[in-house]
PDB file of N, CA and C in Angstrom:
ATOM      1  N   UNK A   1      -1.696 -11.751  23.123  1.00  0.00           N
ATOM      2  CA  UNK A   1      -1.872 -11.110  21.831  1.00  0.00           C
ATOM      3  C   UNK A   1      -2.494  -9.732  22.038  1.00  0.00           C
ATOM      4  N   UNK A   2      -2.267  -8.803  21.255  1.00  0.00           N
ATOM      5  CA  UNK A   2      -2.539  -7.462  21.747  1.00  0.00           C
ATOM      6  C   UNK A   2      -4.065  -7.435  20.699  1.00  0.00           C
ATOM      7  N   UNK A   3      -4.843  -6.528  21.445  1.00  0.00           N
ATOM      8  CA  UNK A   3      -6.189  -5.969  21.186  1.00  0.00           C
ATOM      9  C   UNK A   3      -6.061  -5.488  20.010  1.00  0.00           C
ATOM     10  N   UNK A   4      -6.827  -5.728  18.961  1.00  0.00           N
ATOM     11  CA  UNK A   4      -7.406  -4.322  17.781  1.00  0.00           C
ATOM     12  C   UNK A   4      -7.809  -2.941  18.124  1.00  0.00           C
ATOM     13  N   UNK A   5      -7.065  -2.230  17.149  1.00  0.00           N
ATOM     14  CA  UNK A   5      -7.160  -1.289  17.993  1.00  0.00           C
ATOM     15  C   UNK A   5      -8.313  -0.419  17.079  1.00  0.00           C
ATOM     16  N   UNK A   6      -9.752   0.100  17.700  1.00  0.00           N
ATOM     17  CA  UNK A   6     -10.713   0.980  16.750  1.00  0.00           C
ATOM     18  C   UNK A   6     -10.292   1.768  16.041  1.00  0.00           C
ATOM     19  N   UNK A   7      -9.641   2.206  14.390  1.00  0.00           N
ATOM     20  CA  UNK A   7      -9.464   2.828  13.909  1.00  0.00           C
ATOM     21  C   UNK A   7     -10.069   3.877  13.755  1.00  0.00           C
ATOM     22  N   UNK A   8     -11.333   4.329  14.524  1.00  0.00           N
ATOM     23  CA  UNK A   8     -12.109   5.549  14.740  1.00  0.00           C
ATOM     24  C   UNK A   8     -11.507   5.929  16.244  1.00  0.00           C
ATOM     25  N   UNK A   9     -10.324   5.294  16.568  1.00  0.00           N
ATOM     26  CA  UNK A   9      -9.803   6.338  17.728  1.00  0.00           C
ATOM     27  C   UNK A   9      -8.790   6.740  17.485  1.00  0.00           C
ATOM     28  N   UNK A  10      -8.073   6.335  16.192  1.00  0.00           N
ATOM     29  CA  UNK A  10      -6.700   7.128  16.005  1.00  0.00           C
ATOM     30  C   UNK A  10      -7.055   9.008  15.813  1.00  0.00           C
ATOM     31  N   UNK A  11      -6.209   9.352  15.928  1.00  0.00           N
ATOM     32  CA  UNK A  11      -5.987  10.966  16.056  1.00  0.00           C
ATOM     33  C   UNK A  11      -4.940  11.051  14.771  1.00  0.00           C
ATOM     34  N   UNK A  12      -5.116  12.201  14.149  1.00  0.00           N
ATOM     35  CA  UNK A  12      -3.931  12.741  13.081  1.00  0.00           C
ATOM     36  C   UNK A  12      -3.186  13.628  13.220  1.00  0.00           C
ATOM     37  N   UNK A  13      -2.467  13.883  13.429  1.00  0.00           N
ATOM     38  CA  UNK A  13      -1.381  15.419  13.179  1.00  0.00           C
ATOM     39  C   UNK A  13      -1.482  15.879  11.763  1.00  0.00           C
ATOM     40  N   UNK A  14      -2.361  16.752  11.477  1.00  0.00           N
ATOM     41  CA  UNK A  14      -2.306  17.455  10.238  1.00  0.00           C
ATOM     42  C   UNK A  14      -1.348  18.674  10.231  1.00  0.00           C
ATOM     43  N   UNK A  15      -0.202  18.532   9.311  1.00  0.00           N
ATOM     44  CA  UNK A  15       0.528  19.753   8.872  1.00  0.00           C
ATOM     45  C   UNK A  15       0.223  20.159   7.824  1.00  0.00           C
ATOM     46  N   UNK A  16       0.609  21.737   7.509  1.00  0.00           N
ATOM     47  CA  UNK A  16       0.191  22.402   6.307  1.00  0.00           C
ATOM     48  C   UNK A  16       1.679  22.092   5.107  1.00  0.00           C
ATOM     49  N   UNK A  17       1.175  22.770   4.403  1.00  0.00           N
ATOM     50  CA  UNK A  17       1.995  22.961   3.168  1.00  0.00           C
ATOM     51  C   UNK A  17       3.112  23.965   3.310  1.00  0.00           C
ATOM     52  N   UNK A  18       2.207  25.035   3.959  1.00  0.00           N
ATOM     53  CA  UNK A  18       2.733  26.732   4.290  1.00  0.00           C
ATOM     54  C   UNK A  18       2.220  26.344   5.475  1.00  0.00           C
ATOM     55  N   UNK A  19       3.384  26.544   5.999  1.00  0.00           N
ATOM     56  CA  UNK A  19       3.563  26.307   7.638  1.00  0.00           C
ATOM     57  C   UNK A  19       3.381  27.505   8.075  1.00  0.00           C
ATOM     58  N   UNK A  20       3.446  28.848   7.369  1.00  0.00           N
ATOM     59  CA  UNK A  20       3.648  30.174   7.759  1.00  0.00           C
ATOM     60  C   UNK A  20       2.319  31.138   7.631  1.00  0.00           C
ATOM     61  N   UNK A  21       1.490  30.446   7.032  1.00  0.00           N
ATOM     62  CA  UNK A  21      -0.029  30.695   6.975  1.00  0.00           C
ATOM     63  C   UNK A  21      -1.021  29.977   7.751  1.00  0.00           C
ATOM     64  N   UNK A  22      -0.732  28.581   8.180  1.00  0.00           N
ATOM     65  CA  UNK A  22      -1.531  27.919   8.791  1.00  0.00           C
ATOM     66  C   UNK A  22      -0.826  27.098   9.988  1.00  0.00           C
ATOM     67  N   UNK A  23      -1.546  26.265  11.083  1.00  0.00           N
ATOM     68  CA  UNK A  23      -0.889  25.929  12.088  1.00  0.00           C
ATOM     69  C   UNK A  23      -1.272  24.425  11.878  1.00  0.00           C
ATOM     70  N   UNK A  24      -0.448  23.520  12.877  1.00  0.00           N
ATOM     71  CA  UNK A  24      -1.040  22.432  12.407  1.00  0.00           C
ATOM     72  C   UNK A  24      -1.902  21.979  13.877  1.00  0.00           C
ATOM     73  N   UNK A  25      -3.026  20.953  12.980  1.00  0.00           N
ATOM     74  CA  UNK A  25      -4.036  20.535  13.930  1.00  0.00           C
ATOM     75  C   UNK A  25      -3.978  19.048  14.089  1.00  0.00           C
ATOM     76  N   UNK A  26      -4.578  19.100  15.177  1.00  0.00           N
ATOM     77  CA  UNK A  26      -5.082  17.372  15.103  1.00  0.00           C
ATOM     78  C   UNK A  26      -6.474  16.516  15.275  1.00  0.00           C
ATOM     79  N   UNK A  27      -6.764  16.212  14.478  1.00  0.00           N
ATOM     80  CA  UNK A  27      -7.784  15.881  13.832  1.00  0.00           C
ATOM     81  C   UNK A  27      -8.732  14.510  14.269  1.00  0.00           C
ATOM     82  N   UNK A  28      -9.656  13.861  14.392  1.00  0.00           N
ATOM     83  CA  UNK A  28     -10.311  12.368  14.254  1.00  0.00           C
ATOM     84  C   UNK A  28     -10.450  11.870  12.869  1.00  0.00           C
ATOM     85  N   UNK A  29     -10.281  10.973  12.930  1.00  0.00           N
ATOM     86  CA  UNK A  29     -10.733  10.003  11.982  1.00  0.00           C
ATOM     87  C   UNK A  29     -11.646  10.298  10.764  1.00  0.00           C
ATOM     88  N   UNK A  30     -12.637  10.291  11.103  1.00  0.00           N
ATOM     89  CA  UNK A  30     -14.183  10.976  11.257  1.00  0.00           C
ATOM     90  C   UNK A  30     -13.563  12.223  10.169  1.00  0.00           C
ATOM     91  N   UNK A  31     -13.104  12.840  10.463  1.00  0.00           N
ATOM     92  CA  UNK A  31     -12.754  14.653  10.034  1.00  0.00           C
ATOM     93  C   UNK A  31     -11.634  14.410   8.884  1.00  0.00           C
ATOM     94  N   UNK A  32     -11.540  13.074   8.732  1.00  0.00           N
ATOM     95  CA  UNK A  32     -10.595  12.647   7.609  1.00  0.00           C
ATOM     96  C   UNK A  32     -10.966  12.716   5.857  1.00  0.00           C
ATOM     97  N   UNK A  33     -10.969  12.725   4.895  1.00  0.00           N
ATOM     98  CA  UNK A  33     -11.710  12.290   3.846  1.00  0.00           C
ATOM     99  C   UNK A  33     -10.788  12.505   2.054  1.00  0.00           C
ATOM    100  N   UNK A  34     -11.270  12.676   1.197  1.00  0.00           N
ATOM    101  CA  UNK A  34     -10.533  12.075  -0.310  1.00  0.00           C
ATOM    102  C   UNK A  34     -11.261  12.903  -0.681  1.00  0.00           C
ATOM    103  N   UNK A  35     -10.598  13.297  -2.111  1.00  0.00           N
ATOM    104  CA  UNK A  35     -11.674  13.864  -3.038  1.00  0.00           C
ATOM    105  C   UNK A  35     -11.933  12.610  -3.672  1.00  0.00           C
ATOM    106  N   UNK A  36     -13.140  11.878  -4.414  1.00  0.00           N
ATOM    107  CA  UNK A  36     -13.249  10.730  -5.453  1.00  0.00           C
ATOM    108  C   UNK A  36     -11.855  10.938  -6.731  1.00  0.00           C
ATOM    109  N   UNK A  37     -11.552   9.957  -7.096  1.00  0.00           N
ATOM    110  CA  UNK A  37     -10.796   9.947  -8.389  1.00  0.00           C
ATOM    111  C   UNK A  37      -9.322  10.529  -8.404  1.00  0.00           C
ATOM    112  N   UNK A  38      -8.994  10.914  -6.763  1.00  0.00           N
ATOM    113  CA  UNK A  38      -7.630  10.915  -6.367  1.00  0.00           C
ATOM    114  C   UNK A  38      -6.843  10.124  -6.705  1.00  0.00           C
ATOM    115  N   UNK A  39      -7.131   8.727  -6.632  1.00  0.00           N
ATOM    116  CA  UNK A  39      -6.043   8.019  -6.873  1.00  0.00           C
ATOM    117  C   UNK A  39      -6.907   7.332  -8.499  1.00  0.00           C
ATOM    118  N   UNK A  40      -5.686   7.049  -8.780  1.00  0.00           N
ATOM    119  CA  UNK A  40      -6.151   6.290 -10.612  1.00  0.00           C
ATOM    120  C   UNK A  40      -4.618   5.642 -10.979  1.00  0.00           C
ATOM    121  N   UNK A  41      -5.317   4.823 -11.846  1.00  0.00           N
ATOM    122  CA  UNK A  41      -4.426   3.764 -12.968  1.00  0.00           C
ATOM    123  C   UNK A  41      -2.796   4.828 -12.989  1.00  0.00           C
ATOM    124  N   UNK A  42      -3.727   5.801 -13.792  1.00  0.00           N
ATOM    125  CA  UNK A  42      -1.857   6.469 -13.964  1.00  0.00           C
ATOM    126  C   UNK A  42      -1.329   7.279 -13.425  1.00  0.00           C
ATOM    127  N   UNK A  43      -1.934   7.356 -12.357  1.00  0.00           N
ATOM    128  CA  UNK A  43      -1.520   8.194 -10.852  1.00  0.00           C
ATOM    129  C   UNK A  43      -0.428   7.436 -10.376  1.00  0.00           C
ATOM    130  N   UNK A  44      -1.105   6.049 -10.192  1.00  0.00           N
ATOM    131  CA  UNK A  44      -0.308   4.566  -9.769  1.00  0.00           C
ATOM    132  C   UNK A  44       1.090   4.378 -10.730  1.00  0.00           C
ATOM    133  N   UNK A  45       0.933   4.395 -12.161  1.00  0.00           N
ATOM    134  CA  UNK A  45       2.336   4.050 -12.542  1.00  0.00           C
ATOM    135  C   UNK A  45       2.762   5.363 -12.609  1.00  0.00           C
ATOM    136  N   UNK A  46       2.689   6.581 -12.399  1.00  0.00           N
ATOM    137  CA  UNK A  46       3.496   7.902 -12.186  1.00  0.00           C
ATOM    138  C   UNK A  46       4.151   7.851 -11.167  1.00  0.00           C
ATOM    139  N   UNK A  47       3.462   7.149  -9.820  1.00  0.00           N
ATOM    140  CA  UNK A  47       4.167   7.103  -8.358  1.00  0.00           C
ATOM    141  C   UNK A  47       5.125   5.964  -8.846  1.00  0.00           C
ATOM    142  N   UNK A  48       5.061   4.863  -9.052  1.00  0.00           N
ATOM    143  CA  UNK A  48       5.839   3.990  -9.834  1.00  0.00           C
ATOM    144  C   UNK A  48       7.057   3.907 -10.009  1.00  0.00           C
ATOM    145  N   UNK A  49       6.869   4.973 -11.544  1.00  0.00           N
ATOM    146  CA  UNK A  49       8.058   5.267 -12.129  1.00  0.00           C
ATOM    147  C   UNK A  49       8.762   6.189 -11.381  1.00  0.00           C
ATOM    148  N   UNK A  50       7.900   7.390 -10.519  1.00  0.00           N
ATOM    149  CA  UNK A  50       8.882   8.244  -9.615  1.00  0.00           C
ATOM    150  C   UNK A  50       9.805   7.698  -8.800  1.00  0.00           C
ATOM    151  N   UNK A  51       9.183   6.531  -7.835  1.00  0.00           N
ATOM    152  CA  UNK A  51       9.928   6.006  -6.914  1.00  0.00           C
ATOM    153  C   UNK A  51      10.114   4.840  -6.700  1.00  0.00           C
ATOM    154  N   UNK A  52      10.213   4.184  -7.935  1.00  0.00           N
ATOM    155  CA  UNK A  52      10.564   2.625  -7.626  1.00  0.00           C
ATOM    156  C   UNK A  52      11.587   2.158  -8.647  1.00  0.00           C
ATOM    157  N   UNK A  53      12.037   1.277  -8.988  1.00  0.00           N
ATOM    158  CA  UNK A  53      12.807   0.537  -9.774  1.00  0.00           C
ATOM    159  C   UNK A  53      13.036  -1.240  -9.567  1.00  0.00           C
ATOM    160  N   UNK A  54      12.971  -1.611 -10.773  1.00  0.00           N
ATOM    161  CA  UNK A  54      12.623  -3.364 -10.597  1.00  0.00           C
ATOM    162  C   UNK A  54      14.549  -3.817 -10.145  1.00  0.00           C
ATOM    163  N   UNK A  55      14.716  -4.331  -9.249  1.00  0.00           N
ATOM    164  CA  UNK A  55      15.671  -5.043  -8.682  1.00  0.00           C
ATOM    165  C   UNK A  55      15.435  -6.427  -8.832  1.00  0.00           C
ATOM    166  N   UNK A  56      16.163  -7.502  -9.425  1.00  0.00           N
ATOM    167  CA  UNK A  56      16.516  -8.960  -9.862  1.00  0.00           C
ATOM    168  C   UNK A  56      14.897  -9.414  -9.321  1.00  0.00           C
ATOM    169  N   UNK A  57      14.055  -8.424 -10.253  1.00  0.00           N
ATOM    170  CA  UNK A  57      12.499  -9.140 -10.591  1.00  0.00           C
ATOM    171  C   UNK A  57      11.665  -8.748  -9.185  1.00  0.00           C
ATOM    172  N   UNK A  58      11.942  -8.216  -8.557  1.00  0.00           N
ATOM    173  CA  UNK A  58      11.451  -7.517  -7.220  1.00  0.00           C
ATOM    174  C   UNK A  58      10.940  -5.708  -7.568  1.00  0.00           C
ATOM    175  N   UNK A  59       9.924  -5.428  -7.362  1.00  0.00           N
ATOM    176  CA  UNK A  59       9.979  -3.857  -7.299  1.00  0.00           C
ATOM    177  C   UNK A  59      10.133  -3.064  -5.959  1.00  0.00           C
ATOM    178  N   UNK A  60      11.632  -1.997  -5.868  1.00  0.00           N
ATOM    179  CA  UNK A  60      11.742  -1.781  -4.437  1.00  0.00           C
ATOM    180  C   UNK A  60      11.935  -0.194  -4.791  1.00  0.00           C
ATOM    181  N   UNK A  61      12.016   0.632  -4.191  1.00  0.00           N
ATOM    182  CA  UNK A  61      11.579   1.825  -3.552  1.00  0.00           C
ATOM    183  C   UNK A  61      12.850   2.700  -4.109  1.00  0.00           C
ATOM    184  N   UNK A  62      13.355   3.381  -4.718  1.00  0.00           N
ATOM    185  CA  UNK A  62      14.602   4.242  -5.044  1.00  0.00           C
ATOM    186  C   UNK A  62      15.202   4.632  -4.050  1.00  0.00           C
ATOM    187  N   UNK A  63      16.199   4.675  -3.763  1.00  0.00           N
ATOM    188  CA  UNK A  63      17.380   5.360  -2.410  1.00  0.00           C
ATOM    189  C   UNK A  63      17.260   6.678  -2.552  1.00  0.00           C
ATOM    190  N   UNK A  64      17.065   7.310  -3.959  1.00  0.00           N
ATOM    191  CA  UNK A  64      16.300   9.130  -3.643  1.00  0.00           C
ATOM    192  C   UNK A  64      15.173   9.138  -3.047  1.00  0.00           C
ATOM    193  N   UNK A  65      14.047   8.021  -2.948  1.00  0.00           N
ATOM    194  CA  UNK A  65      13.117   8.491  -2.255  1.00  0.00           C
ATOM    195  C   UNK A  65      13.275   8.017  -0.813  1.00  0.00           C
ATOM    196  N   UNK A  66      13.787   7.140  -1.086  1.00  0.00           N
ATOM    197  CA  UNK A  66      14.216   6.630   0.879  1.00  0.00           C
ATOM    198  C   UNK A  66      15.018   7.545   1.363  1.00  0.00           C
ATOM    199  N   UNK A  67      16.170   8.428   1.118  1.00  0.00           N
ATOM    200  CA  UNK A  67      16.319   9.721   1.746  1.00  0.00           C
ATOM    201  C   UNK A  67      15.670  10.716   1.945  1.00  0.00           C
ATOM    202  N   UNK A  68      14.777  10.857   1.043  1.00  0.00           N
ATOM    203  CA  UNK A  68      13.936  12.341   0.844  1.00  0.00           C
ATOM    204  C   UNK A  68      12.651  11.907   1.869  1.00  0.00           C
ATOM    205  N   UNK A  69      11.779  10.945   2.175  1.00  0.00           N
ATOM    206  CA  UNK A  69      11.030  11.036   3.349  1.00  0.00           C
ATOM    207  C   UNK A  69      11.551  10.110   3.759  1.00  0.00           C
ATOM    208  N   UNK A  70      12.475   9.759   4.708  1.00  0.00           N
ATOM    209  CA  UNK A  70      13.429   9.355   6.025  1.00  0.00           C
ATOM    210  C   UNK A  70      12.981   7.886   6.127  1.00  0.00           C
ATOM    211  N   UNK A  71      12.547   7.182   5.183  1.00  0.00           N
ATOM    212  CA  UNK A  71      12.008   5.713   5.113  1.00  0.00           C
ATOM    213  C   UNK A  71      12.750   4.819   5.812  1.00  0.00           C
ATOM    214  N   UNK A  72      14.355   4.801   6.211  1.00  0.00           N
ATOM    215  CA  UNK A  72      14.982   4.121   6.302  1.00  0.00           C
ATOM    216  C   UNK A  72      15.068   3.871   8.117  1.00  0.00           C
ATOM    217  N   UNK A  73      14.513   5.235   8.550  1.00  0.00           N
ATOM    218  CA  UNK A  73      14.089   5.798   9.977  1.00  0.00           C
ATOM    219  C   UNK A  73      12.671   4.335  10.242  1.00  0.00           C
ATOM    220  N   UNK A  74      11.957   4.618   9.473  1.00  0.00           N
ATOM    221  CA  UNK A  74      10.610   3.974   9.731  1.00  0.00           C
ATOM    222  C   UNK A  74      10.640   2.170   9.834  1.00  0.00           C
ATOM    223  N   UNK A  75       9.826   1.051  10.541  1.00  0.00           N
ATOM    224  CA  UNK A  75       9.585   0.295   9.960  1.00  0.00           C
ATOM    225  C   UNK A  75       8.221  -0.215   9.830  1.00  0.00           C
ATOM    226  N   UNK A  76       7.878  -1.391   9.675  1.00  0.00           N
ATOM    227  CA  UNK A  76       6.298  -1.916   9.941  1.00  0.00           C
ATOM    228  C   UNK A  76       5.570  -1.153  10.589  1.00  0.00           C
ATOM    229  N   UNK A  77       5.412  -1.140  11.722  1.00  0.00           N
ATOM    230  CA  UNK A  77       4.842  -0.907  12.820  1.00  0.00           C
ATOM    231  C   UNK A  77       4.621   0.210  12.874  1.00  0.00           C
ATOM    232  N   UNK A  78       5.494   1.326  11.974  1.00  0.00           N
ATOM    233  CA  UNK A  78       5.094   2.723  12.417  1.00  0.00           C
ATOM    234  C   UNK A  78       4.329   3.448  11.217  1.00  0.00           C
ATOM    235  N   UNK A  79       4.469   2.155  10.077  1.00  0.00           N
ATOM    236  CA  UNK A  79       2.824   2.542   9.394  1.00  0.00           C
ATOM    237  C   UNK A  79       1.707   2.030   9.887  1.00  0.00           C
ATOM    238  N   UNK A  80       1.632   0.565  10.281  1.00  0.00           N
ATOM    239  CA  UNK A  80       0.571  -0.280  10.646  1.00  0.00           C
ATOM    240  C   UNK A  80       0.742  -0.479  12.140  1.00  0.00           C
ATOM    241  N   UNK A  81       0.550  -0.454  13.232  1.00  0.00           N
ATOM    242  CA  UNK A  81       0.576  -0.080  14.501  1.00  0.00           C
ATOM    243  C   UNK A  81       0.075  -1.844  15.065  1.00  0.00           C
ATOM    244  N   UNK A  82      -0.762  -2.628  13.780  1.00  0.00           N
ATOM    245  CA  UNK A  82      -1.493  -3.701  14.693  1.00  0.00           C
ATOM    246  C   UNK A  82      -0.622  -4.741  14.091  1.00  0.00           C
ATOM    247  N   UNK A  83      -0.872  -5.839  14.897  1.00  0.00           N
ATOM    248  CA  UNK A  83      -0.225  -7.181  14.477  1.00  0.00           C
ATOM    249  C   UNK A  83      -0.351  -7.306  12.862  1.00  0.00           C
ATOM    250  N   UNK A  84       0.683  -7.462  12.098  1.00  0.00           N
ATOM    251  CA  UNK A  84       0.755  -7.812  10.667  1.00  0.00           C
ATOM    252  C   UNK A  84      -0.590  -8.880  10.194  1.00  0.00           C
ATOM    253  N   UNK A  85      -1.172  -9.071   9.443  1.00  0.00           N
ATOM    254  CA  UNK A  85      -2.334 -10.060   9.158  1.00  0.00           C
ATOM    255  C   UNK A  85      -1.691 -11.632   8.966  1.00  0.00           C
ATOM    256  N   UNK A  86      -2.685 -12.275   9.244  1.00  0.00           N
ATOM    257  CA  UNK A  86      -1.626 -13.741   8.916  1.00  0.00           C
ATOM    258  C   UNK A  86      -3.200 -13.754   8.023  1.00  0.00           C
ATOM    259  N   UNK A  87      -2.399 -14.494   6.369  1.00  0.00           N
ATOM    260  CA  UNK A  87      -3.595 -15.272   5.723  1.00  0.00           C
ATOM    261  C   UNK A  87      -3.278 -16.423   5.756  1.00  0.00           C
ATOM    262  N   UNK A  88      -4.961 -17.187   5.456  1.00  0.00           N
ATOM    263  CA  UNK A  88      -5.104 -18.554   5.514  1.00  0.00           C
ATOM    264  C   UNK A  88      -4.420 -19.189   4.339  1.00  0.00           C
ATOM    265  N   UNK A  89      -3.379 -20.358   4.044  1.00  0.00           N
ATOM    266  CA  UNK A  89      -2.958 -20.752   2.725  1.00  0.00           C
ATOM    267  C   UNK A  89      -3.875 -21.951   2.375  1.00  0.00           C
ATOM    268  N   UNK A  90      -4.155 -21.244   0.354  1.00  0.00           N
ATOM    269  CA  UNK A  90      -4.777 -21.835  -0.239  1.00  0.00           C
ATOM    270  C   UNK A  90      -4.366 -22.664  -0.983  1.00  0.00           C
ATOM    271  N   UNK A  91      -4.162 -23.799  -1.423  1.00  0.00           N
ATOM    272  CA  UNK A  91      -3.167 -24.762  -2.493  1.00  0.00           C
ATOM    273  C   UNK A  91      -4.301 -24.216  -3.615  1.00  0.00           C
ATOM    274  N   UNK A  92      -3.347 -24.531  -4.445  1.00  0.00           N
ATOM    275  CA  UNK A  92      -3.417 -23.735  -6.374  1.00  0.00           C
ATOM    276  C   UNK A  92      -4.298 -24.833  -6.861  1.00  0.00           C
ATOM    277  N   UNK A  93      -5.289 -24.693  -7.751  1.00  0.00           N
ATOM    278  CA  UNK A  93      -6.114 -25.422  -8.040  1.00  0.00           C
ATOM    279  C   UNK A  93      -5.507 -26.131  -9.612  1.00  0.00           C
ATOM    280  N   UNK A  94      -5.945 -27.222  -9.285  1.00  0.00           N
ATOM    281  CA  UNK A  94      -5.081 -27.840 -10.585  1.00  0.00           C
ATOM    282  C   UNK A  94      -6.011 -27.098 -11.718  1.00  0.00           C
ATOM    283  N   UNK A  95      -6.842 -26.955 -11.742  1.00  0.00           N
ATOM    284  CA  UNK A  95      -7.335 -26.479 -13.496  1.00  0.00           C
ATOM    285  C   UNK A  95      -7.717 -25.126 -13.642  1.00  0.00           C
ATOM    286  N   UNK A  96      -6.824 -24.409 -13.827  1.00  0.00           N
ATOM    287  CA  UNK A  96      -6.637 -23.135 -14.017  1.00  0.00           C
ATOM    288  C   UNK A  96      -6.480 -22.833 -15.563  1.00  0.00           C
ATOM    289  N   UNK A  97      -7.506 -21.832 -15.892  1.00  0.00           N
ATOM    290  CA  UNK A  97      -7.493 -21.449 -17.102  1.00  0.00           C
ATOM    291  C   UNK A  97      -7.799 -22.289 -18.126  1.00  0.00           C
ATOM    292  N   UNK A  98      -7.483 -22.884 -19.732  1.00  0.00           N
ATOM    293  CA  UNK A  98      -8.373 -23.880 -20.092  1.00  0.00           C
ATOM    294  C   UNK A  98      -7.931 -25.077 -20.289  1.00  0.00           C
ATOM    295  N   UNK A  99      -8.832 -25.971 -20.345  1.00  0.00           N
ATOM    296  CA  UNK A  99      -8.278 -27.736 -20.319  1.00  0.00           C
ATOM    297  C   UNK A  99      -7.572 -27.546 -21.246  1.00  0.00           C
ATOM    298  N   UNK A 100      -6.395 -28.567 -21.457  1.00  0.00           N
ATOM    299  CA  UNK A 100      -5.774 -28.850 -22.678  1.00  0.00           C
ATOM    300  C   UNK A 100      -6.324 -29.458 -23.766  1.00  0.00           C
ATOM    301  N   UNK A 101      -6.014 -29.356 -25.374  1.00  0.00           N
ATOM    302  CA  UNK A 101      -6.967 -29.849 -26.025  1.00  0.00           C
ATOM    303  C   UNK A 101      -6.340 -31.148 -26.633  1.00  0.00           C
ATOM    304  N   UNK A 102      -7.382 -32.148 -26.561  1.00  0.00           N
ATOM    305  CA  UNK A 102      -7.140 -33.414 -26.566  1.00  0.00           C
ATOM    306  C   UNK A 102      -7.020 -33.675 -28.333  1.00  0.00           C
ATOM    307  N   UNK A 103      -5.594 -34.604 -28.347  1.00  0.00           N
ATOM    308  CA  UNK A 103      -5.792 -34.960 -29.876  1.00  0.00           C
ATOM    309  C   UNK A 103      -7.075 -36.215 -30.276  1.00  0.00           C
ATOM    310  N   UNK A 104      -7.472 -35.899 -31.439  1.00  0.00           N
ATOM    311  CA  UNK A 104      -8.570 -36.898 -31.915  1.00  0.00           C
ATOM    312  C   UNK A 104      -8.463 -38.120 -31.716  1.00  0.00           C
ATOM    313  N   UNK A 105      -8.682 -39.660 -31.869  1.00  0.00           N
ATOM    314  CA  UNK A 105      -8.339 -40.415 -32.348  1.00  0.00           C
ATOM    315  C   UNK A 105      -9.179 -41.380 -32.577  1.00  0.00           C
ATOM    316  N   UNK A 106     -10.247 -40.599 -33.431  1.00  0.00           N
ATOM    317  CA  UNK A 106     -10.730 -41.321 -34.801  1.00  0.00           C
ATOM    318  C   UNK A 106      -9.847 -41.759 -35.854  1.00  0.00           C
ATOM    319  N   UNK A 107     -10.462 -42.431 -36.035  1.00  0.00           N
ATOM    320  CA  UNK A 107      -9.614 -43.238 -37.755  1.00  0.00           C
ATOM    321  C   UNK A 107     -10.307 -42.900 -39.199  1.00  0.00           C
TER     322      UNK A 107
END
């Protein structure tokens, strides 16, 4: 089984926007960061509606956006680099949400 790998040793290839003003670097981990409040609720269904569409109850990815960044090039592994996660399975708990309500049967 292959090692975990420290995600404080990956390296980035940062490219610019304007390739013609700036060069690209490569970066640590560490030197990585977000502004707060980047991502949000309707950030999420804007990306959504840009690039997805519900297929027979499945939501999958639009064929304009799988051409436009080369998705079809990519698979697993060359987003996530480590063994896929295995979770533990939980059986469904019989009483979910509220008891049923019992008819009376007083007289």
């Amino acid at each position: 089984k292959k090692a975990i790998i420290d995600p404080s040793l990956f390296k980035y290839k940062v490219q610019p926007i304007k390739k013609e003003l700036y060069e690209t670097v490569i970066v640590k981990a560490s030197q990585l960061s977000r502004r707060k409040h980047l991502f949000s609720r309707d950030r999420l269904k804007l990306f959504l509606k840009q690039h997805c569409e519900p297929h027979d109850g499945v939501i999958k990815t639009k064929a304009t956006s799988i051409a436009k960044y080369n998705l079809a090039e990519q698979n697993f592994s060359y987003f996530f680099p480590d063994d896929p996660p295995t979770f533990v399975f939980s059986p469904a708990s019989r009483r979910r949400g509220r008891p049923p309500k019992r008819a009376s049967t007083s007289l």
